[in-house]
C-alpha atoms as a PDB file:
ATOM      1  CA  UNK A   1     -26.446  26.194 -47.791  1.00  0.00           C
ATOM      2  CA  UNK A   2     -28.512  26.066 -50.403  1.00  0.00           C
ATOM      3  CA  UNK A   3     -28.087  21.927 -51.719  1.00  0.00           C
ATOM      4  CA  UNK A   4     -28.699  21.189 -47.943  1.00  0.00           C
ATOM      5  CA  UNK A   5     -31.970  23.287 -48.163  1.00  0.00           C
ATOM      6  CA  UNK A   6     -33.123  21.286 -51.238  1.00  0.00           C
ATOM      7  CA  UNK A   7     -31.567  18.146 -49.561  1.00  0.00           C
ATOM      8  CA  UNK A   8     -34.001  18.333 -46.467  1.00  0.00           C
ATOM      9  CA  UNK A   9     -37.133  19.749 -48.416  1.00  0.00           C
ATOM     10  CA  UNK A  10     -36.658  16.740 -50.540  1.00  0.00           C
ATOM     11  CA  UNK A  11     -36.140  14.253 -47.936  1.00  0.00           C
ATOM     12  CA  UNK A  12     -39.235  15.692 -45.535  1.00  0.00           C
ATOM     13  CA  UNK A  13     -41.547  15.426 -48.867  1.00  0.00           C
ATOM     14  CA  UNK A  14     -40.792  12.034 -49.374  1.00  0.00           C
ATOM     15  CA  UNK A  15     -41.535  10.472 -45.407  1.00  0.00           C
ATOM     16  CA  UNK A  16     -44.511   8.740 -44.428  1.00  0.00           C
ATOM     17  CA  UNK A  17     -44.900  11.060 -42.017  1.00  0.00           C
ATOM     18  CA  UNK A  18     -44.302  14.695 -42.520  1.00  0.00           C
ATOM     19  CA  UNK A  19     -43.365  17.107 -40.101  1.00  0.00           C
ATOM     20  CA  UNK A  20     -46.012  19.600 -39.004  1.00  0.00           C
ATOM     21  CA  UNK A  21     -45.500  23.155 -39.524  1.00  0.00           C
ATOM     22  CA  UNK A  22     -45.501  25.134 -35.952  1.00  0.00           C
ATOM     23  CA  UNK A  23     -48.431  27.229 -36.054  1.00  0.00           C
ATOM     24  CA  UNK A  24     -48.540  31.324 -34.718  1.00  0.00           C
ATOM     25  CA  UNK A  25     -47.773  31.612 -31.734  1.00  0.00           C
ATOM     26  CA  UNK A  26     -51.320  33.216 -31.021  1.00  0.00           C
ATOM     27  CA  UNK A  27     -53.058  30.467 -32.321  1.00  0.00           C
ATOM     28  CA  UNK A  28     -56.419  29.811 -30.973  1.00  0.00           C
ATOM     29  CA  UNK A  29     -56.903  27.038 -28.012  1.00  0.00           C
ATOM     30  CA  UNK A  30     -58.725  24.351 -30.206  1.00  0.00           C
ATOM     31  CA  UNK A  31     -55.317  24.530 -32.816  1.00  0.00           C
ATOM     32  CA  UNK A  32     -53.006  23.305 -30.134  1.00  0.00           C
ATOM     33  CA  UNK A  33     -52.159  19.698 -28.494  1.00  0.00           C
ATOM     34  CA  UNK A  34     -53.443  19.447 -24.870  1.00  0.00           C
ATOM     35  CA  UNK A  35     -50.897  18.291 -23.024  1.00  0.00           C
ATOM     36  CA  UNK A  36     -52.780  18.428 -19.766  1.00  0.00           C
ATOM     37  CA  UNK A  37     -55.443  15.539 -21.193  1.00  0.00           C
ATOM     38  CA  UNK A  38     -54.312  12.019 -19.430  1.00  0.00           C
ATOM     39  CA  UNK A  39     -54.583  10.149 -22.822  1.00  0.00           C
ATOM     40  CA  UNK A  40     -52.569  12.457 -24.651  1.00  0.00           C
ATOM     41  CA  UNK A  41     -49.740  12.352 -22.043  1.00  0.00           C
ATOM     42  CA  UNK A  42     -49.515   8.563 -22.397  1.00  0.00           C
ATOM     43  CA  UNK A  43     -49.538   9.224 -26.192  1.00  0.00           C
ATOM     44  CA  UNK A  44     -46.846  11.205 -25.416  1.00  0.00           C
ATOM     45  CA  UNK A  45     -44.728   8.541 -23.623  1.00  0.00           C
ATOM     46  CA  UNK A  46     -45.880   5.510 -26.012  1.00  0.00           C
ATOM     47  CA  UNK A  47     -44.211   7.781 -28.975  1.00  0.00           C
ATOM     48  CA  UNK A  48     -41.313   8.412 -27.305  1.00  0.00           C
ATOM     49  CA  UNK A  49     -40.632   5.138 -25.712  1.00  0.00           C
ATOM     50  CA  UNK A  50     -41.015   4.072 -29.655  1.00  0.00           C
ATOM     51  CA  UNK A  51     -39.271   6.684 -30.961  1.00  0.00           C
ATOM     52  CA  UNK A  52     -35.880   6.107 -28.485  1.00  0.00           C
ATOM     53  CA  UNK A  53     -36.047   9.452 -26.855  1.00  0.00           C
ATOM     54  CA  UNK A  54     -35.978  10.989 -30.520  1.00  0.00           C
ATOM     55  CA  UNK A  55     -37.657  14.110 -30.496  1.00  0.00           C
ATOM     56  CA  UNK A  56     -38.536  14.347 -34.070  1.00  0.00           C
ATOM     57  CA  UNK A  57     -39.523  10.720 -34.630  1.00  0.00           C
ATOM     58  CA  UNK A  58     -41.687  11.713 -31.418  1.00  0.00           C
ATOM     59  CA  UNK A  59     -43.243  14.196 -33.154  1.00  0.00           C
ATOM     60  CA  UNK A  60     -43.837  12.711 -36.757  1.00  0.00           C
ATOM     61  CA  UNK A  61     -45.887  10.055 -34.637  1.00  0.00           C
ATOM     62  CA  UNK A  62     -48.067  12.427 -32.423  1.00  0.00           C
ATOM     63  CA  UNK A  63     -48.565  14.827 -35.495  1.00  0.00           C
ATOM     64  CA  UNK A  64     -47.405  17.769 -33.700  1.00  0.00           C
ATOM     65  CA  UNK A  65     -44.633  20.308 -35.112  1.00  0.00           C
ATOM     66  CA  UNK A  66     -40.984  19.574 -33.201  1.00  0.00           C
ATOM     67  CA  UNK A  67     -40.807  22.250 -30.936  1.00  0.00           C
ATOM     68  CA  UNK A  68     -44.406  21.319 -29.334  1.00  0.00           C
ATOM     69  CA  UNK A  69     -42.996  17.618 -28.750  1.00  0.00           C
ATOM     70  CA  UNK A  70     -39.455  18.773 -27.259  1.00  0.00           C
ATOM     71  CA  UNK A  71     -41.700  21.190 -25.092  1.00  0.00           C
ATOM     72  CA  UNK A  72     -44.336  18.597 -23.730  1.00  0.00           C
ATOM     73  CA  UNK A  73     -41.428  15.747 -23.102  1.00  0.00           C
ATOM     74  CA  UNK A  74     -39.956  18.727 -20.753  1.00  0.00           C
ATOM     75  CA  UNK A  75     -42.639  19.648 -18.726  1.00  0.00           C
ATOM     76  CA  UNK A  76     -44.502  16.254 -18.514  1.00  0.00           C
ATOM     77  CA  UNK A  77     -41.753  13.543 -18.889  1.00  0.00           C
ATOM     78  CA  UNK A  78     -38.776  14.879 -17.970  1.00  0.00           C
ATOM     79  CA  UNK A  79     -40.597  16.171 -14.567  1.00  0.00           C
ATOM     80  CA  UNK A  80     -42.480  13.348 -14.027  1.00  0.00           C
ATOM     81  CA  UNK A  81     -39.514  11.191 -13.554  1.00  0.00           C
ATOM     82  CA  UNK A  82     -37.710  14.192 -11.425  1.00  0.00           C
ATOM     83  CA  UNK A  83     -40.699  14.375  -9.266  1.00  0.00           C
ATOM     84  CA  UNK A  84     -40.295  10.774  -8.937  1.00  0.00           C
ATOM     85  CA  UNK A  85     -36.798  10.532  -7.699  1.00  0.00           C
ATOM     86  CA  UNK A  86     -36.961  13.173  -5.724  1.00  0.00           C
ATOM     87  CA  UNK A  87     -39.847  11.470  -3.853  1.00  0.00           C
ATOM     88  CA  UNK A  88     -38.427   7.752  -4.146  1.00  0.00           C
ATOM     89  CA  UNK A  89     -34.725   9.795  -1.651  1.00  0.00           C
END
């Protein structure tokens, strides 16, 4: 356990583009990504149409910590295009 926790702090200090750290959960309004801003939601879909569906490549390119990316592809994405289908039947 241990050589794979070196392994991976070694690895994430040497990318171009470091994961960021989650913040507190109570963090104030201004600290978090606003997912309900237009511009950022296309962010959102230009970095994971680049990034293959890869959640942390997603997130490395949006500069927001992994869980926050996984989050905003499942409630904007992922139910856009269910919204869509549903309406398309």
């Amino acid at each position: 356990m241990l050589s794979y926790a070196k392994a991976e702090a070694f690895c994430e200090a040497k990318t171009r583009h470091p994961l960021v750290k989650p913040g507190p959960i109570d963090a104030r309004r201004a600290q978090k990504a606003n997912w309900s801003d237009p511009a950022m939601r296309s962010k959102l879909a230009d970095a994971h149409a680049m990034a293959r569906g890869d959640d942390e490549k997603a997130a490395r390119i949006l500069g927001v910590s992994l869980g926050s990316a996984r989050l905003a592809k499942k409630r904007h994405l992922d139910a856009a295009a269910v919204g869509s289908r549903q309406k398309v039947s």
